[in-house]
C-alpha atoms as a PDB file:
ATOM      1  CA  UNK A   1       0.000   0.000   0.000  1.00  0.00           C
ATOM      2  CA  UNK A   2       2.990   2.522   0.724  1.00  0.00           C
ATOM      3  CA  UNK A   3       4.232   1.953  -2.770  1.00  0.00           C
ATOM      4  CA  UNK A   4       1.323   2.287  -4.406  1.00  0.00           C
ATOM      5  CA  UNK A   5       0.440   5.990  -2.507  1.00  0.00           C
ATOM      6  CA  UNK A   6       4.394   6.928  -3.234  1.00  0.00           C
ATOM      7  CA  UNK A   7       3.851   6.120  -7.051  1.00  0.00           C
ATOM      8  CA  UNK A   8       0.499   8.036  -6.995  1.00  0.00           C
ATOM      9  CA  UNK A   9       2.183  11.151  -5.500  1.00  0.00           C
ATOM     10  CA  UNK A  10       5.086  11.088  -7.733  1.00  0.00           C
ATOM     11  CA  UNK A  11       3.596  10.531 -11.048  1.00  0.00           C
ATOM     12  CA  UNK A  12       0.114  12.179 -10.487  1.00  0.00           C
ATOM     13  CA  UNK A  13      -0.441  14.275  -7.693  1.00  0.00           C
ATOM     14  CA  UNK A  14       3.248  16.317  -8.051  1.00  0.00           C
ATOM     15  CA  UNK A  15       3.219  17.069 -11.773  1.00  0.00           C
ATOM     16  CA  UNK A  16      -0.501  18.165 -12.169  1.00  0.00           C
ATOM     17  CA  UNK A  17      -0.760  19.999  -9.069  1.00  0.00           C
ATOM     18  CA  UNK A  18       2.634  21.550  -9.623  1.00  0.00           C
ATOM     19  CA  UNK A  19       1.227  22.623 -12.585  1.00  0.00           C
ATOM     20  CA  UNK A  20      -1.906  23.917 -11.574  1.00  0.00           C
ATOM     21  CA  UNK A  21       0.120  26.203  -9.269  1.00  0.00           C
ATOM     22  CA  UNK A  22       2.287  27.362 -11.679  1.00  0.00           C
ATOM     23  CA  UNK A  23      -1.059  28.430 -13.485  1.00  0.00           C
ATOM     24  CA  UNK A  24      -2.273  29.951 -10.286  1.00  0.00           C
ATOM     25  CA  UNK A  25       0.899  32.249  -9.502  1.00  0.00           C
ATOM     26  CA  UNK A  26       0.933  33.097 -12.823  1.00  0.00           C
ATOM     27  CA  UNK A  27      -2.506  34.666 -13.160  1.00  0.00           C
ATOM     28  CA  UNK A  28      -1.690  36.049  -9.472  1.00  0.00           C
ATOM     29  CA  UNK A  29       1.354  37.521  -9.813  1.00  0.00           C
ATOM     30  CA  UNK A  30       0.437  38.935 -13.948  1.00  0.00           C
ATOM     31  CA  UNK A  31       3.342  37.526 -15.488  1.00  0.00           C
ATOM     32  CA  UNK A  32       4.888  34.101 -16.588  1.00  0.00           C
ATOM     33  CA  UNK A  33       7.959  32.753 -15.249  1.00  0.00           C
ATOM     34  CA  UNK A  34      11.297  33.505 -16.484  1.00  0.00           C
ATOM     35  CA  UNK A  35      11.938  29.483 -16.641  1.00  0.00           C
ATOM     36  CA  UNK A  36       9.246  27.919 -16.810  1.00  0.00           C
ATOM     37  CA  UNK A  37      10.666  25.087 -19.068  1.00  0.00           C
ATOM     38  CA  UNK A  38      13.468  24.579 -16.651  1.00  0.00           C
ATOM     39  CA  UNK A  39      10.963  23.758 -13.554  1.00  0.00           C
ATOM     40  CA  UNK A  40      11.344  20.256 -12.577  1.00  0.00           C
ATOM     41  CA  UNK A  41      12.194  18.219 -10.008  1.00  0.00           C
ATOM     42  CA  UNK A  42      12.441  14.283 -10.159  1.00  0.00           C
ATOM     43  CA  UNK A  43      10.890  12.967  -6.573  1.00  0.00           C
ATOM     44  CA  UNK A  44      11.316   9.313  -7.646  1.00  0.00           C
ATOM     45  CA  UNK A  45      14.316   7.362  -6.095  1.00  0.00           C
ATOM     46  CA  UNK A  46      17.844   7.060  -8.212  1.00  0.00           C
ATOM     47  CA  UNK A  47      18.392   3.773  -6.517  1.00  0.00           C
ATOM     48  CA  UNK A  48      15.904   1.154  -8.109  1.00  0.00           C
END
């Protein structure tokens, strides 16, 4: 059951609701991210 949540967080909850809030502070703040190709960050472990 703990894998199973830890794949659902890293595959569907991080990069859609990451994304959604990069949609949010955009329309907050009025203007788009100087990066925002360049915004990731890889959750899932390097030793498999």
């Amino acid at each position: 059951m703990n894998k199973l949540l830890k794949k659902l967080y890293e595959e569907i909850w991080v990069p859609y609701f990451g994304r959604i809030l990069m949609l949010f502070s955009t329309w907050i703040e009025g203007e788009e991210p100087v990066d925002k190709d360049n915004q990731t960050f890889d959750l899932r472990d390097k030793e498999k």
